[in-house]
C-alpha atoms as a PDB file:
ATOM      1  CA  UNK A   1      10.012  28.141 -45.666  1.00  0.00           C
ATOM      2  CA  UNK A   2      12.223  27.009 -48.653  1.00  0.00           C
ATOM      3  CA  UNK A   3      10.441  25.184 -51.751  1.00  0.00           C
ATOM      4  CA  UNK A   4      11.614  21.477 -50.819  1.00  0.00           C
ATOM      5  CA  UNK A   5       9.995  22.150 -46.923  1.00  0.00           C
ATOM      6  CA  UNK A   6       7.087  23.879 -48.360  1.00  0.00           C
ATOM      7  CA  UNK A   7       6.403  20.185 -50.726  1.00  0.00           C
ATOM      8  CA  UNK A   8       7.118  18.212 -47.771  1.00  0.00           C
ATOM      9  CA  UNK A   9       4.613  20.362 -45.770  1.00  0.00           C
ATOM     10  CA  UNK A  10       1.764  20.441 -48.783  1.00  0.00           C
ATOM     11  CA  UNK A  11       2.279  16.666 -49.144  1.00  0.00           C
ATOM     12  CA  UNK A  12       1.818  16.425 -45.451  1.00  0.00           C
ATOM     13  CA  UNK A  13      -1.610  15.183 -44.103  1.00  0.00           C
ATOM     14  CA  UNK A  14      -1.486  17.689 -41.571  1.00  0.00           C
ATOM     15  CA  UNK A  15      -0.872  20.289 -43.693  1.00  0.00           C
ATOM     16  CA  UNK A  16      -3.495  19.204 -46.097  1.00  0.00           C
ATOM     17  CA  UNK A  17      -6.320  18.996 -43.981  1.00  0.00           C
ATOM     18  CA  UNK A  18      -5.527  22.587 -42.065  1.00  0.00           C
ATOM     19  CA  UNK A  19      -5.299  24.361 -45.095  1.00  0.00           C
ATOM     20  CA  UNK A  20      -8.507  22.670 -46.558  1.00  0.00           C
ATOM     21  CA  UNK A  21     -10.277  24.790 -44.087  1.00  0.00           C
ATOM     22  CA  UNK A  22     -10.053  27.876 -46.391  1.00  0.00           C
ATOM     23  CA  UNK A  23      -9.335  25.864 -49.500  1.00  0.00           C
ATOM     24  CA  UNK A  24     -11.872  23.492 -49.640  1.00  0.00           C
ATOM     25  CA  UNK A  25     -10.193  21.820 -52.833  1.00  0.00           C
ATOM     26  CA  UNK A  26      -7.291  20.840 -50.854  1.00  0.00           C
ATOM     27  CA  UNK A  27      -9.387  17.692 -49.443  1.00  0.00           C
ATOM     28  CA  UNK A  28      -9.926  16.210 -52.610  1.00  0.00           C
ATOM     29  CA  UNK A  29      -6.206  15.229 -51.876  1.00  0.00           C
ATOM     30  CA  UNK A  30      -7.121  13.512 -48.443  1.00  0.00           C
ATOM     31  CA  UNK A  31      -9.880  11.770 -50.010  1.00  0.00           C
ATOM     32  CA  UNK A  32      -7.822   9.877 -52.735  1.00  0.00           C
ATOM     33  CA  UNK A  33      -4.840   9.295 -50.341  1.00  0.00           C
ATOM     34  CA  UNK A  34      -7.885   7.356 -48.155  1.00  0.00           C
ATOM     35  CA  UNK A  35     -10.410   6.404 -49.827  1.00  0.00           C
ATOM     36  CA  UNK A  36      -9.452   2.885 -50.438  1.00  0.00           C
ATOM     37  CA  UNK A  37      -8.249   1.954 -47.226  1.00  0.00           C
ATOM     38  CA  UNK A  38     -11.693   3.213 -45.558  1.00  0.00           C
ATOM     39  CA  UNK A  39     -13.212   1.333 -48.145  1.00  0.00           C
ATOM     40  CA  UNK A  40     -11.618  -1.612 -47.600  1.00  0.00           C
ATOM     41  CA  UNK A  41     -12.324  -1.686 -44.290  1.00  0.00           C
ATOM     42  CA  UNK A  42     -15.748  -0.859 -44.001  1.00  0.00           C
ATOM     43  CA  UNK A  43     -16.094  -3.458 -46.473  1.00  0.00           C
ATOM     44  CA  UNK A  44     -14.128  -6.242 -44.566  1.00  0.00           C
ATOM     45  CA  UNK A  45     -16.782  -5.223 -41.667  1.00  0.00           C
ATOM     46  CA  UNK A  46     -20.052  -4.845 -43.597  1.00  0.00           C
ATOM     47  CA  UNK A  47     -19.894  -6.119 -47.240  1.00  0.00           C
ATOM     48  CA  UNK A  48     -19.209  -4.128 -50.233  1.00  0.00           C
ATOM     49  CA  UNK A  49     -22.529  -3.034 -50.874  1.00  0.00           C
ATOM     50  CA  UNK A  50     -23.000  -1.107 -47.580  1.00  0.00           C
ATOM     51  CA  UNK A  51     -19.641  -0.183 -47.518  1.00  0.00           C
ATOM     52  CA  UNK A  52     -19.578   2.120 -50.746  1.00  0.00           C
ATOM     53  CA  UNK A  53     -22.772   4.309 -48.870  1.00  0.00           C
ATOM     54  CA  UNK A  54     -20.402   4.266 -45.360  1.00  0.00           C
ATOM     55  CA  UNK A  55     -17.054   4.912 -46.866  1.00  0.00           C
ATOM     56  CA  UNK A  56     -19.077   7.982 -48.959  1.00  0.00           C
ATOM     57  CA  UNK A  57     -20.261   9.175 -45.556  1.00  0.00           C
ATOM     58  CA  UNK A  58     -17.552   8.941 -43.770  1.00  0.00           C
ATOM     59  CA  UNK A  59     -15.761  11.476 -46.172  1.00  0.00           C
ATOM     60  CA  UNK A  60     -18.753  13.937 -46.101  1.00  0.00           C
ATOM     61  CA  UNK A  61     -18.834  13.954 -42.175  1.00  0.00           C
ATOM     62  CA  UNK A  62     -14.998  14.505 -42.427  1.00  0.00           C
ATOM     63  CA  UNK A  63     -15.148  17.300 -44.580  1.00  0.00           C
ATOM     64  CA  UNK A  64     -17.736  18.903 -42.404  1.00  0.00           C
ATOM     65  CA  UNK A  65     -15.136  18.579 -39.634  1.00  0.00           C
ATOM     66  CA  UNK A  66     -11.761  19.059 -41.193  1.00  0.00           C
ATOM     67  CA  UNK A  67     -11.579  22.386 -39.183  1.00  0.00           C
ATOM     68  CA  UNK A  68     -11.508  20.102 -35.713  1.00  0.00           C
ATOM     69  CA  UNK A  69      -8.779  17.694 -36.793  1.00  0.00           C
ATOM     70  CA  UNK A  70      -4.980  18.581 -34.840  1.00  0.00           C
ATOM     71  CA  UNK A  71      -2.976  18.641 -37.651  1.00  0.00           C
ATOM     72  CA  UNK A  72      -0.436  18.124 -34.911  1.00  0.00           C
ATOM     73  CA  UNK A  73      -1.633  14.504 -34.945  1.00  0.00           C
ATOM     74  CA  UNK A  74       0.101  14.150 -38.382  1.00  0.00           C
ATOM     75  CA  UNK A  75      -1.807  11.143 -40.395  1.00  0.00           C
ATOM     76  CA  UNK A  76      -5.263  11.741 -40.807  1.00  0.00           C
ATOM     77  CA  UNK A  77      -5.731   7.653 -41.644  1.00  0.00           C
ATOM     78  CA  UNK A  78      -6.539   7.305 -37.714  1.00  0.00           C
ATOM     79  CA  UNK A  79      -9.177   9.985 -37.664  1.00  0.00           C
ATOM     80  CA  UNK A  80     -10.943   8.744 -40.422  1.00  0.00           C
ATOM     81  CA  UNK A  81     -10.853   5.236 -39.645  1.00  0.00           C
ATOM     82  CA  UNK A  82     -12.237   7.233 -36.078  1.00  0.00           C
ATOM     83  CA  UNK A  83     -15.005   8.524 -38.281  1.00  0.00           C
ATOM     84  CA  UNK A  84     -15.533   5.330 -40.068  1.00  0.00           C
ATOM     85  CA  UNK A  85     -16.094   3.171 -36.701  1.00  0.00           C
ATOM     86  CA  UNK A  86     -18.566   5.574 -35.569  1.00  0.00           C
ATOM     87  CA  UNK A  87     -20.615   5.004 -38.775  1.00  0.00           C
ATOM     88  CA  UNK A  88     -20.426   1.208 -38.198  1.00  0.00           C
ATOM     89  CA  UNK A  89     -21.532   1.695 -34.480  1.00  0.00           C
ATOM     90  CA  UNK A  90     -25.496   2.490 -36.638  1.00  0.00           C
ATOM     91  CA  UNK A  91     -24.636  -0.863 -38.437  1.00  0.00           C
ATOM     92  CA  UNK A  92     -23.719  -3.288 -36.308  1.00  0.00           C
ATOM     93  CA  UNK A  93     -26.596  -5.950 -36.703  1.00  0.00           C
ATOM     94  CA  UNK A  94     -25.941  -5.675 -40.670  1.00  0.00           C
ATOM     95  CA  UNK A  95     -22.038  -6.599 -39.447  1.00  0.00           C
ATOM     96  CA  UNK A  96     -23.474  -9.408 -37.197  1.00  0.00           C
ATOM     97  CA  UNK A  97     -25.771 -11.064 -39.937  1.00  0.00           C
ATOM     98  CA  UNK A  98     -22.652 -10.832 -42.051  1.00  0.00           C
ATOM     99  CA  UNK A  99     -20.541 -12.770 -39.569  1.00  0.00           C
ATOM    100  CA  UNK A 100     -22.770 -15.159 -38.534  1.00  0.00           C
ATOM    101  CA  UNK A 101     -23.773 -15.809 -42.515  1.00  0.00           C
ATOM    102  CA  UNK A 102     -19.856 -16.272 -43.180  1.00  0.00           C
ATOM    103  CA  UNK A 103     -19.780 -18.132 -40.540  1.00  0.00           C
ATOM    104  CA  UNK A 104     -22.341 -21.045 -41.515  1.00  0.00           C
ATOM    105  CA  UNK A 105     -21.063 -21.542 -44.816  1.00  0.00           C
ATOM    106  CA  UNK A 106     -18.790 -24.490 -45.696  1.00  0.00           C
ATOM    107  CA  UNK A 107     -15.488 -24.041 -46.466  1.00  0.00           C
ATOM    108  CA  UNK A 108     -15.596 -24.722 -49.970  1.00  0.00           C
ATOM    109  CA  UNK A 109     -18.640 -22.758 -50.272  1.00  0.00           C
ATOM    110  CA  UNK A 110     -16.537 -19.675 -48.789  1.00  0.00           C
ATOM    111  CA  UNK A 111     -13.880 -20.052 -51.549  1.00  0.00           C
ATOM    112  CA  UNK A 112     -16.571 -20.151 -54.683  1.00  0.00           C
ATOM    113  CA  UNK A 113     -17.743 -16.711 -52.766  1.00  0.00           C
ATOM    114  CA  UNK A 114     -16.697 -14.302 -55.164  1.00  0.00           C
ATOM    115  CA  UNK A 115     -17.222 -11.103 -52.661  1.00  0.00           C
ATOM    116  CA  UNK A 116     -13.171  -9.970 -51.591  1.00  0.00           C
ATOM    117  CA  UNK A 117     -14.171  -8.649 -48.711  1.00  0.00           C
ATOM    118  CA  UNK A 118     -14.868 -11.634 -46.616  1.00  0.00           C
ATOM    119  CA  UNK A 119     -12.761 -14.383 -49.522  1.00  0.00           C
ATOM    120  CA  UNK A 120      -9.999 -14.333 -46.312  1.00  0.00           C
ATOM    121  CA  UNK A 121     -11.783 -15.065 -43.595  1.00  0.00           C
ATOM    122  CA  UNK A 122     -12.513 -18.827 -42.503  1.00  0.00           C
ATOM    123  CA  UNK A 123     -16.214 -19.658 -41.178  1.00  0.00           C
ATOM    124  CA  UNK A 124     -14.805 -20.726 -37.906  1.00  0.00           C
ATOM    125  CA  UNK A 125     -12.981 -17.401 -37.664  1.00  0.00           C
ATOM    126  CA  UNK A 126     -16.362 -15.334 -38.351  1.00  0.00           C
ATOM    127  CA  UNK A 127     -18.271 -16.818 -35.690  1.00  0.00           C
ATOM    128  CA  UNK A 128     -15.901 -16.130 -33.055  1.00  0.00           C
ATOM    129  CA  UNK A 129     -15.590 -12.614 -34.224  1.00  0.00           C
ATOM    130  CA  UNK A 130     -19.195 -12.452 -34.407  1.00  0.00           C
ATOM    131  CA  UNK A 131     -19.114 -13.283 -30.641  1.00  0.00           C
ATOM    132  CA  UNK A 132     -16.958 -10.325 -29.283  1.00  0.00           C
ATOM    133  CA  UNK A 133     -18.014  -7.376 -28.061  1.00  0.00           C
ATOM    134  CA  UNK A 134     -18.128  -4.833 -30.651  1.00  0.00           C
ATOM    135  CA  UNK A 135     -15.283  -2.182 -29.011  1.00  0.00           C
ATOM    136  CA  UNK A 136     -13.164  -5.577 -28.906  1.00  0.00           C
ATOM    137  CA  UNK A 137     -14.072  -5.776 -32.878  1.00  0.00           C
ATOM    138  CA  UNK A 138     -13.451  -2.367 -33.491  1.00  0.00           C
ATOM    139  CA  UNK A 139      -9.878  -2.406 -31.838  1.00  0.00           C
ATOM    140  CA  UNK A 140      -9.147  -5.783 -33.499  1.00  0.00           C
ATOM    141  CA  UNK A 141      -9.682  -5.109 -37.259  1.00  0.00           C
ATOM    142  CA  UNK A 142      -8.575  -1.160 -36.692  1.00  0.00           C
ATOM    143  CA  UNK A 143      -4.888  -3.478 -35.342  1.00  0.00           C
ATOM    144  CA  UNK A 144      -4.913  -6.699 -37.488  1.00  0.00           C
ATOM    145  CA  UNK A 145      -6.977  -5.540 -40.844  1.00  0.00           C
ATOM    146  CA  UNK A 146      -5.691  -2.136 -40.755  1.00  0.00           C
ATOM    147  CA  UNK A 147      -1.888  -2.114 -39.217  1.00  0.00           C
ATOM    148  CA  UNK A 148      -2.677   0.703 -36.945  1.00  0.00           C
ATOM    149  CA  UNK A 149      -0.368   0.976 -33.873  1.00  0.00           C
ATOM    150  CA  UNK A 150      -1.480   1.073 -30.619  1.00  0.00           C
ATOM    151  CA  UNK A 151      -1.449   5.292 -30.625  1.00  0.00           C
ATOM    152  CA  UNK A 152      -3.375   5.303 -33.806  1.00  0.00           C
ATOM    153  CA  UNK A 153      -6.066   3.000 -32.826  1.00  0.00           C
ATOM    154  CA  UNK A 154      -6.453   4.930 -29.645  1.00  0.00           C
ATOM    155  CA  UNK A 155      -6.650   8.019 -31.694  1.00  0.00           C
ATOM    156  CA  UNK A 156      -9.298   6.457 -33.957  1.00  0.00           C
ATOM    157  CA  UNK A 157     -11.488   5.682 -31.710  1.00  0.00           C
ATOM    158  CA  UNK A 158     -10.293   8.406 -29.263  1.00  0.00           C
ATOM    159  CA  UNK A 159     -10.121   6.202 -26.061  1.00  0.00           C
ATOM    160  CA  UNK A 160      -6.824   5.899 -23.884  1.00  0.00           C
ATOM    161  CA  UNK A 161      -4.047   3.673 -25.032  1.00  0.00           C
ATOM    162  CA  UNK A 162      -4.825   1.665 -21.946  1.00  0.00           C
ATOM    163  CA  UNK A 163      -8.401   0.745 -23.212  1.00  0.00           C
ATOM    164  CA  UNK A 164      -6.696  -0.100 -26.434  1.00  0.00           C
ATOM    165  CA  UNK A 165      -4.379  -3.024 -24.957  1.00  0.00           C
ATOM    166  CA  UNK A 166      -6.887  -4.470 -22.634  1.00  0.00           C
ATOM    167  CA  UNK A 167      -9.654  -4.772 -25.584  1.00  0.00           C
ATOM    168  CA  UNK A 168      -6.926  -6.447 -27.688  1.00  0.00           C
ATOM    169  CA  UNK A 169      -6.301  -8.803 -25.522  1.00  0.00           C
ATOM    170  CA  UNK A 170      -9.801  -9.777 -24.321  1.00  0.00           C
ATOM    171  CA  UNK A 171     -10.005  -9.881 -27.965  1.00  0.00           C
ATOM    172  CA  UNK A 172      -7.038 -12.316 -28.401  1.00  0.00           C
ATOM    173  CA  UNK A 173      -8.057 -14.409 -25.035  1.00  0.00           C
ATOM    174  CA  UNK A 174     -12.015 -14.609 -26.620  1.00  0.00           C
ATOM    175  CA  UNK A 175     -10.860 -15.826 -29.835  1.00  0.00           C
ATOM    176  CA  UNK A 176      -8.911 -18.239 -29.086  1.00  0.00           C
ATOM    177  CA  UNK A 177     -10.522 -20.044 -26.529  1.00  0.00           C
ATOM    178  CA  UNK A 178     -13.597 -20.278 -29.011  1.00  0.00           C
ATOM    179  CA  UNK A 179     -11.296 -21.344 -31.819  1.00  0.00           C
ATOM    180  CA  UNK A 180      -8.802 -23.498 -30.286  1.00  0.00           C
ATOM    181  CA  UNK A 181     -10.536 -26.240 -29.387  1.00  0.00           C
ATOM    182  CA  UNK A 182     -12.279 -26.468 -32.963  1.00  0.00           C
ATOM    183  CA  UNK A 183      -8.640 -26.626 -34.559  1.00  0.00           C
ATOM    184  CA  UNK A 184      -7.405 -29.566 -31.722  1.00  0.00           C
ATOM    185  CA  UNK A 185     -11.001 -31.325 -32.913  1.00  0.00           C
ATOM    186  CA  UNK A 186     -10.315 -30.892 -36.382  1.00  0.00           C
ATOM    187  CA  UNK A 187      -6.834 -32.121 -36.023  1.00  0.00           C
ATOM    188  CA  UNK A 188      -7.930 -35.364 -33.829  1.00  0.00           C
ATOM    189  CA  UNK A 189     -10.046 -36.071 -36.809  1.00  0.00           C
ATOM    190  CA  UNK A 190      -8.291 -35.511 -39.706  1.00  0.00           C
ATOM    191  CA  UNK A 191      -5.932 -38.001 -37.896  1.00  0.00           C
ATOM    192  CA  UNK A 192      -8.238 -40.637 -37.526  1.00  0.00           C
ATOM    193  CA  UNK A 193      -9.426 -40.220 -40.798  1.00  0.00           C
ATOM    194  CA  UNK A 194      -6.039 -40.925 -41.840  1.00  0.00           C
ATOM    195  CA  UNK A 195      -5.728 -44.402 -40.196  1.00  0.00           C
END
């Protein structure tokens, strides 16, 4: 291996986490190439608070592993954001009161919130999410909040590609039959209100 494929391999995630196996250092690398993107997730799902302790566990239980991730797979962004969903699976009534909180506060109440995590989502919008089905959650902020394709949500949560389309679009069909009609009433009256 010449020096410029040897950088391109020891910059690769791949790389990185195989050789972590023996040099434990290496993952030090992983964890600040990730670290804010689990974090931010975890916190878009759960609050910052919680988020901190899951995004801190989520690292631990992926260095404990390193030695069963394929670094054939190439990013290791999917197989944390794996880890990261299975840590949320012990949480999920702490992300449920957080929905359905977001969801009963007024809109300008949700714009003096000062917490980032939740400052972008409308109150409407969090009660319909807090009415899906938790896989169709998962799938949904891994695709929308995240930007993971298709293959890398499937690989995250290590269900077939398949699973991941249908869930997305139960997901889609759930949402916005629960928000449409809100947005029609809301436009009826904002149009009578300007008569």
């Amino acid at each position: 291996m010449d020096e410029s494929e040897l950088d391109a391999a020891a910059a690769s995630d791949g790389w990185l986490a195989a050789q972590s196996v023996a040099r434990p250092d290496l993952f030090a690398e992983l964890f600040d190439r990730y670290f804010a993107v689990v974090h931010r997730y975890l916190a878009r799902r759960v609050g910052v608070e919680l988020a901190g302790d899951l995004t801190s566990q989520c690292f631990v239980v992926a260095f404990e592993r390193r030695a069963s991730f394929d670094p054939a797979a190439g990013q290791v962004q999917p197989w944390l954001l794996g880890i990261a969903t299975d840590l949320l699976r012990h949480h999920w009534r702490t992300e449920q009161r957080v929905l359905e909180t977001r969801a009963r506060l007024s809109r300008e109440r949700a714009r003096e919130d000062h917490d980032d995590s939740w400052e972008d989502i409308d109150p409407e919008l969090a009660a319909a999410l807090a009415h899906l089905d938790g896989d169709q959650r998962d799938v949904l902020f891994l695709f929308a909040w995240i930007e993971l394709s298709y293959e890398e949500v499937a690989t995250a949560l290590g269900v077939p590609i398949g699973t991941v389309r249908s869930r997305l679009a139960r997901a889609r069909a759930r949402l916005r039959a629960e928000l449409e009609p809100q947005s029609l009433y809301r436009h009826a009256r904002e149009k009578s209100d300007d008569r």
